[in-house]
PDB file of N, CA and C in Angstrom:
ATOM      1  N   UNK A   1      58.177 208.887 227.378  1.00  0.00           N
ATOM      2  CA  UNK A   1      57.936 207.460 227.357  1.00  0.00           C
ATOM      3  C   UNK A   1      58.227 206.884 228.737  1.00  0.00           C
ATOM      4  N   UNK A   2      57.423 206.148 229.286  1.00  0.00           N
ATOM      5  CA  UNK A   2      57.379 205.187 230.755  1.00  0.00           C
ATOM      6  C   UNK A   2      58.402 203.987 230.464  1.00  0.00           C
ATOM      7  N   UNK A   3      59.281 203.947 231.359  1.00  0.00           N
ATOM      8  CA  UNK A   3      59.801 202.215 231.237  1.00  0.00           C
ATOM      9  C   UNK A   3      59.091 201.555 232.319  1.00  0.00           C
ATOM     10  N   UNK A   4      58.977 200.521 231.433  1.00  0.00           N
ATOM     11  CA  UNK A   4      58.059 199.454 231.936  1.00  0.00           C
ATOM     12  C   UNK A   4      59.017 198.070 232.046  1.00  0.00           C
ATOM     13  N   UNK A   5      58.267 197.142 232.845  1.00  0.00           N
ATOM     14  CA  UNK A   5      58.638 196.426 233.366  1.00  0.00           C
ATOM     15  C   UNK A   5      57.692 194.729 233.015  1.00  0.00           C
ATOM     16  N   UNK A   6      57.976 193.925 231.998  1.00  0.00           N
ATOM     17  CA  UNK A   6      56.857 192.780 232.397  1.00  0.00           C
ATOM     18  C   UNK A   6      57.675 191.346 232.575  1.00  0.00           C
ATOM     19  N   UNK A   7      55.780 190.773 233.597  1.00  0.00           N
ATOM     20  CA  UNK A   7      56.331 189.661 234.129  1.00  0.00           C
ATOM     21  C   UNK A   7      55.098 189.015 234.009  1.00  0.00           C
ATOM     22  N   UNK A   8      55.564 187.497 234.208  1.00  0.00           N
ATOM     23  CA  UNK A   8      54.529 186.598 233.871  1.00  0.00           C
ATOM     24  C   UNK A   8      54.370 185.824 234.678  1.00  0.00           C
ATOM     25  N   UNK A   9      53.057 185.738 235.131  1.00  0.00           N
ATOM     26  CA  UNK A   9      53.098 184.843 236.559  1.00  0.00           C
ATOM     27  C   UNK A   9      52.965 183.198 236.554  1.00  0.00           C
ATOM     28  N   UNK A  10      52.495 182.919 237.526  1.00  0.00           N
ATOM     29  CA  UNK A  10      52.528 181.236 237.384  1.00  0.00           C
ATOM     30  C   UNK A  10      51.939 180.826 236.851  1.00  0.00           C
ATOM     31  N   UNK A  11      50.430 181.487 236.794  1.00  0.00           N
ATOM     32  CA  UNK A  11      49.417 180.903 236.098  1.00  0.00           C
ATOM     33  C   UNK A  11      49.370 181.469 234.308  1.00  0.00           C
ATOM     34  N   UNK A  12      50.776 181.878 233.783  1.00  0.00           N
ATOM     35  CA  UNK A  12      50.925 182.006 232.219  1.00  0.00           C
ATOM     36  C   UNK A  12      50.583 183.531 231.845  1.00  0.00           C
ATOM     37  N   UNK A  13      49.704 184.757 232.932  1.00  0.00           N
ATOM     38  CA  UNK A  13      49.313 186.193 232.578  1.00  0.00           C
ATOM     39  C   UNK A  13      50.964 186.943 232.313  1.00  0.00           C
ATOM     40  N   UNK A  14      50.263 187.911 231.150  1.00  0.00           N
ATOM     41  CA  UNK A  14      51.304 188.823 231.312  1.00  0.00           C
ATOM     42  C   UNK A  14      51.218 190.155 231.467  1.00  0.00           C
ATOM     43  N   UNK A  15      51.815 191.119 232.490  1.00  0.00           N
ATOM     44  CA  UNK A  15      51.488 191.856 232.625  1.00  0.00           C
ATOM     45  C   UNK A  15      52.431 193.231 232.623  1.00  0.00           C
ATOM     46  N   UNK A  16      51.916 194.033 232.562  1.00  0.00           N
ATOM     47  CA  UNK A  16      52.960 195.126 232.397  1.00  0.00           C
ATOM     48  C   UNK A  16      53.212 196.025 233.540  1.00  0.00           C
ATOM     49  N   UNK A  17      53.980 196.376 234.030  1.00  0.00           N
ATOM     50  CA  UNK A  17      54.302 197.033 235.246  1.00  0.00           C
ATOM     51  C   UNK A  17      55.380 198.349 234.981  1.00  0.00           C
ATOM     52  N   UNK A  18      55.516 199.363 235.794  1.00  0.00           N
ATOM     53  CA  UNK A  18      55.748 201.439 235.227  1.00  0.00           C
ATOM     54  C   UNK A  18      56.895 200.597 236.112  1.00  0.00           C
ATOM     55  N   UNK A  19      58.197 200.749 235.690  1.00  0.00           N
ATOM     56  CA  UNK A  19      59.298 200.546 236.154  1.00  0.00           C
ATOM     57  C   UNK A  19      59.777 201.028 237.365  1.00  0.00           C
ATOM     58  N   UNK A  20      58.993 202.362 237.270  1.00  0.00           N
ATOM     59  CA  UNK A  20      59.950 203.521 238.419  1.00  0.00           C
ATOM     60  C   UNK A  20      59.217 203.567 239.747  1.00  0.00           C
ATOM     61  N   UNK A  21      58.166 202.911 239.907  1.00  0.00           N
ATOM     62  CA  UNK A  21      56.755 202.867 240.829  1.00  0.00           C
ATOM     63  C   UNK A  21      56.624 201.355 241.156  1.00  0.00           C
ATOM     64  N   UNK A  22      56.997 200.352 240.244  1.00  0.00           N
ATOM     65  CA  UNK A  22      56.453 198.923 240.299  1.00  0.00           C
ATOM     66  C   UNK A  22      55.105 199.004 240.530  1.00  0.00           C
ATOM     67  N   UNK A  23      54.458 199.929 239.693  1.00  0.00           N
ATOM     68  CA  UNK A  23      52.546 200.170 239.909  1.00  0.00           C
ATOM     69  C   UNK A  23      52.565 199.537 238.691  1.00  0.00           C
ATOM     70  N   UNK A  24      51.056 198.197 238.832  1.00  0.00           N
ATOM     71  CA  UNK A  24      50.574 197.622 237.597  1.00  0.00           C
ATOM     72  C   UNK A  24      49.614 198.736 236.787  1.00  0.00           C
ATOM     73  N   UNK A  25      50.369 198.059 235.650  1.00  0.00           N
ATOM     74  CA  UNK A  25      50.268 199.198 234.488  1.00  0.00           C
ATOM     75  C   UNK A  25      48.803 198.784 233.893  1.00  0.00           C
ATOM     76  N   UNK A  26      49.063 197.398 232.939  1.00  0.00           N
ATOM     77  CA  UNK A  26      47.979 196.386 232.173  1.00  0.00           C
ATOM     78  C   UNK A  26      48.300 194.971 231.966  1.00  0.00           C
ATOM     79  N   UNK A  27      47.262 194.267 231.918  1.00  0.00           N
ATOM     80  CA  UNK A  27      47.241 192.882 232.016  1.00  0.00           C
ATOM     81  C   UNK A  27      47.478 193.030 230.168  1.00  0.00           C
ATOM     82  N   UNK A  28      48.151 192.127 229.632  1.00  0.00           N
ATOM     83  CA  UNK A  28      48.316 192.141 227.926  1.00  0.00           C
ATOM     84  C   UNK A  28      48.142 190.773 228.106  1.00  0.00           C
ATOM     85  N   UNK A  29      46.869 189.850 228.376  1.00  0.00           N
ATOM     86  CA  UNK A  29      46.536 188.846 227.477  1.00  0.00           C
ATOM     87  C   UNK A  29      45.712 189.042 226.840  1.00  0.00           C
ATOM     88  N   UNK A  30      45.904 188.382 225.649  1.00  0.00           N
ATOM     89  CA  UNK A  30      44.686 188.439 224.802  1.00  0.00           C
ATOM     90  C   UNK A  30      44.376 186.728 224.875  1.00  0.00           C
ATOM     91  N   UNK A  31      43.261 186.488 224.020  1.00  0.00           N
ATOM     92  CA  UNK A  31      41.945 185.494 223.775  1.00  0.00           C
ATOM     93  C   UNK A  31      43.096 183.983 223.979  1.00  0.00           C
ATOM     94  N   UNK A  32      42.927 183.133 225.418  1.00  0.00           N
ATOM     95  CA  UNK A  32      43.418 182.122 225.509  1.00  0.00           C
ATOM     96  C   UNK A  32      44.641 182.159 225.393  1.00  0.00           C
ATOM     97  N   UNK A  33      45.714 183.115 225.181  1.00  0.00           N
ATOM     98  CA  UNK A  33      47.274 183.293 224.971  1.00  0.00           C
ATOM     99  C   UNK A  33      47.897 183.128 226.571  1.00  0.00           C
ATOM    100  N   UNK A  34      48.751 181.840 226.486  1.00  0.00           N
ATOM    101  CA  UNK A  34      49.587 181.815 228.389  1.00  0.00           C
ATOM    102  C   UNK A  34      50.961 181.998 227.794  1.00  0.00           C
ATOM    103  N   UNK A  35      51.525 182.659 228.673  1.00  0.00           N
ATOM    104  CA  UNK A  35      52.925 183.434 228.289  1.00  0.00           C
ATOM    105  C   UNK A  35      54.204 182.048 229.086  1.00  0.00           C
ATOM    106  N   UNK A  36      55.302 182.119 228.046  1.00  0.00           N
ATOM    107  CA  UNK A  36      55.848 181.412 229.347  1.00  0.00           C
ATOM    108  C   UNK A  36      57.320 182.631 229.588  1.00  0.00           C
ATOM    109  N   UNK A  37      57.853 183.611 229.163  1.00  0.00           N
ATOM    110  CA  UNK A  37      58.291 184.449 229.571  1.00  0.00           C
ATOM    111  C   UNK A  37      58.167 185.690 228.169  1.00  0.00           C
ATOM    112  N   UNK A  38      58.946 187.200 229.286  1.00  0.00           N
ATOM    113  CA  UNK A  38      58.831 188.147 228.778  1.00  0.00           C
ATOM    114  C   UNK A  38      60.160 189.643 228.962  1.00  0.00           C
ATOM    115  N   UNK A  39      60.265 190.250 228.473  1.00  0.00           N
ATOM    116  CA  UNK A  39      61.755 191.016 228.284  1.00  0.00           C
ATOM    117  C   UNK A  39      60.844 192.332 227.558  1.00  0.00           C
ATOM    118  N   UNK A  40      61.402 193.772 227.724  1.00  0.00           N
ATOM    119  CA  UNK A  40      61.046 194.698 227.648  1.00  0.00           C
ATOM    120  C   UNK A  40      62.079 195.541 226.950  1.00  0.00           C
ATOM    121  N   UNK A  41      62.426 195.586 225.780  1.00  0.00           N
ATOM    122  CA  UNK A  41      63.605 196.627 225.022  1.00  0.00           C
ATOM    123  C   UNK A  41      62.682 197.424 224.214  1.00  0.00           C
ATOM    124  N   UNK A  42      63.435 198.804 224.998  1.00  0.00           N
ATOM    125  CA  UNK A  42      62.863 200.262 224.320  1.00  0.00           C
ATOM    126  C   UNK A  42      60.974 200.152 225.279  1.00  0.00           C
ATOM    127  N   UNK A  43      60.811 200.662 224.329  1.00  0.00           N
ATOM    128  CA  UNK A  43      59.206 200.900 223.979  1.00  0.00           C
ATOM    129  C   UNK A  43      58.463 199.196 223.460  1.00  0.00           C
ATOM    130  N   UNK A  44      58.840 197.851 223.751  1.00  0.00           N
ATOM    131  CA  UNK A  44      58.697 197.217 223.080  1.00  0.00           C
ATOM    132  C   UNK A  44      58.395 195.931 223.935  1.00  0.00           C
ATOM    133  N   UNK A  45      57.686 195.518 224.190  1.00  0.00           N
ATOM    134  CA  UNK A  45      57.593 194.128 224.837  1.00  0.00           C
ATOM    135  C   UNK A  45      57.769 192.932 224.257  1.00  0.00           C
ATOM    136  N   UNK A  46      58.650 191.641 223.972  1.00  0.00           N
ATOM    137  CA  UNK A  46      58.336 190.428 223.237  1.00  0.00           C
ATOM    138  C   UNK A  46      57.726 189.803 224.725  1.00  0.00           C
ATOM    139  N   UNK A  47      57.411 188.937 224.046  1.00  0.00           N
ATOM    140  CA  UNK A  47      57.059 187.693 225.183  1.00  0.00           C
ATOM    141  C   UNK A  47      56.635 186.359 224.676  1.00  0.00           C
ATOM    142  N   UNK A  48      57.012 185.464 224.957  1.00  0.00           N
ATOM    143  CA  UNK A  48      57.129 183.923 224.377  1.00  0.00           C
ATOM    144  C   UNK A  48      55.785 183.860 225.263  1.00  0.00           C
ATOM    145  N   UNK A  49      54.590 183.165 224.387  1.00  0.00           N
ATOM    146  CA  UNK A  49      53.814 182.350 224.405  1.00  0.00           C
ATOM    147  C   UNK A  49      54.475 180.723 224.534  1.00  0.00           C
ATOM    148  N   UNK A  50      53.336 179.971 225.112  1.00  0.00           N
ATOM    149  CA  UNK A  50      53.639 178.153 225.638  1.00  0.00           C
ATOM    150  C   UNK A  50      52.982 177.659 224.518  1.00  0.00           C
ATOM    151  N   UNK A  51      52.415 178.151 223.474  1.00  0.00           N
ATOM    152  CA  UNK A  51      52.566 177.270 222.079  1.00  0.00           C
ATOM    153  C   UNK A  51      54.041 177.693 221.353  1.00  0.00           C
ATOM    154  N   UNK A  52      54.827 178.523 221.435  1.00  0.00           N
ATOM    155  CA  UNK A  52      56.605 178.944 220.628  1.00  0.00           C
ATOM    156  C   UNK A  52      56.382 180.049 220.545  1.00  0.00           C
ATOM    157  N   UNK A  53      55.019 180.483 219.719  1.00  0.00           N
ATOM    158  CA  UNK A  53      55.491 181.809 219.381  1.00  0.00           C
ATOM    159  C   UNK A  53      55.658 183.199 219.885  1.00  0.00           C
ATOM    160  N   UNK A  54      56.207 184.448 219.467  1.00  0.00           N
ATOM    161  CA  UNK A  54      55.980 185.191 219.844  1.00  0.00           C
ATOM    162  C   UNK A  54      55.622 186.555 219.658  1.00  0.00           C
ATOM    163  N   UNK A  55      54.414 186.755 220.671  1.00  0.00           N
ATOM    164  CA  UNK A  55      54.205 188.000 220.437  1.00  0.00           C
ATOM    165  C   UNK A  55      55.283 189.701 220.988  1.00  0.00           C
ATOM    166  N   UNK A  56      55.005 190.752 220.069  1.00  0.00           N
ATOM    167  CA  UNK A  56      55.354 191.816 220.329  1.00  0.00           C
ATOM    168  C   UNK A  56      54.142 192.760 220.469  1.00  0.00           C
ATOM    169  N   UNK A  57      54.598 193.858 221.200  1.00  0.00           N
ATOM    170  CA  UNK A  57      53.384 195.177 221.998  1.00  0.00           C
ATOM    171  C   UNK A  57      53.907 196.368 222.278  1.00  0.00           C
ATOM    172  N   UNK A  58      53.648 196.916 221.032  1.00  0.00           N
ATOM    173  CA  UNK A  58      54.411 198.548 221.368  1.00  0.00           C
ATOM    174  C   UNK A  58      53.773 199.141 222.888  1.00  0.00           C
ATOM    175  N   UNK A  59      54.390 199.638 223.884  1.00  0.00           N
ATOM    176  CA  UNK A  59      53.891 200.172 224.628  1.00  0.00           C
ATOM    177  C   UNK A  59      53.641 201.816 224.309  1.00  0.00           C
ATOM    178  N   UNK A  60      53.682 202.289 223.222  1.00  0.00           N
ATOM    179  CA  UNK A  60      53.194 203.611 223.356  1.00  0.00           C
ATOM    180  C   UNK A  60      52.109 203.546 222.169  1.00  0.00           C
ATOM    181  N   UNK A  61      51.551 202.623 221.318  1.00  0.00           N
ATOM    182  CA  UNK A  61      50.275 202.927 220.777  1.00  0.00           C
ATOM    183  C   UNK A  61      49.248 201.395 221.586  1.00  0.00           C
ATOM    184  N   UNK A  62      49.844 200.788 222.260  1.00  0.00           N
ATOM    185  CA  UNK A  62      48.820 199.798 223.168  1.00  0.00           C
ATOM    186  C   UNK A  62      48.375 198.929 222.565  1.00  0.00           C
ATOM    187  N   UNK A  63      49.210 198.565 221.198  1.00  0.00           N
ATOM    188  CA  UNK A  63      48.902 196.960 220.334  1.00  0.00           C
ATOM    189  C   UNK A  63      49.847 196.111 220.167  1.00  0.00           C
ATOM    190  N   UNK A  64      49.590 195.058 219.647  1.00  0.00           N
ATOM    191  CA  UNK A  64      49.952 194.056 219.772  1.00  0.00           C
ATOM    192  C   UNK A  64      50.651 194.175 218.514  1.00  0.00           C
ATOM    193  N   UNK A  65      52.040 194.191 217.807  1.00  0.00           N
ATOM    194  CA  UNK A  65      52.411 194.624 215.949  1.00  0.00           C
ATOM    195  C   UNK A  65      52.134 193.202 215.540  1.00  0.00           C
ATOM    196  N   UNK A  66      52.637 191.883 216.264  1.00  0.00           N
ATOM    197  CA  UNK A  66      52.264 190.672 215.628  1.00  0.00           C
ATOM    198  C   UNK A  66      53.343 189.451 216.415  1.00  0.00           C
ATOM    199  N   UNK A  67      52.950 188.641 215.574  1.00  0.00           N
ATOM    200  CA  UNK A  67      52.958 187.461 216.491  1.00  0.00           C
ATOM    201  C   UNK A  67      53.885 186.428 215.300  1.00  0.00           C
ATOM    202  N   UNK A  68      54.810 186.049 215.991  1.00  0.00           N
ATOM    203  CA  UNK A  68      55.584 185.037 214.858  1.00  0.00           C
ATOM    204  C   UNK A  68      55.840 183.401 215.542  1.00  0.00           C
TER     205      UNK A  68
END
């Protein structure tokens, strides 16, 4: 498993970055979603969306589990 690294830039993207390289990994927006921050435990990305909620993204099957 890669540790990864994400961050969200000014303009609301979020993206995922290989911890050990700081090489961009993948952009994880989906359809109109602006992030306003993001934290990486385990294998696991949350990240607060600027409507509240938040989504989670397993990084080892590359989806999104859901959004609260």
């Amino acid at each position: 498993m890669k540790d990864y690294v994400a961050k969200v830039n000014n303009s609301g993207m979020l993206n995922l970055f290989n911890a050990r390289t700081g090489g961009f990994e993948k952009n994880l927006n989906t359809t109109n979603n602006l992030y306003d921050s993001a934290q990486v435990s385990g294998g696991t990305v949350h990240a607060r969306r600027k409507d509240g909620r938040i989504d989670t993204y397993d990084t080892e099957t590359g989806r999104f589990l859901r959004s609260i």
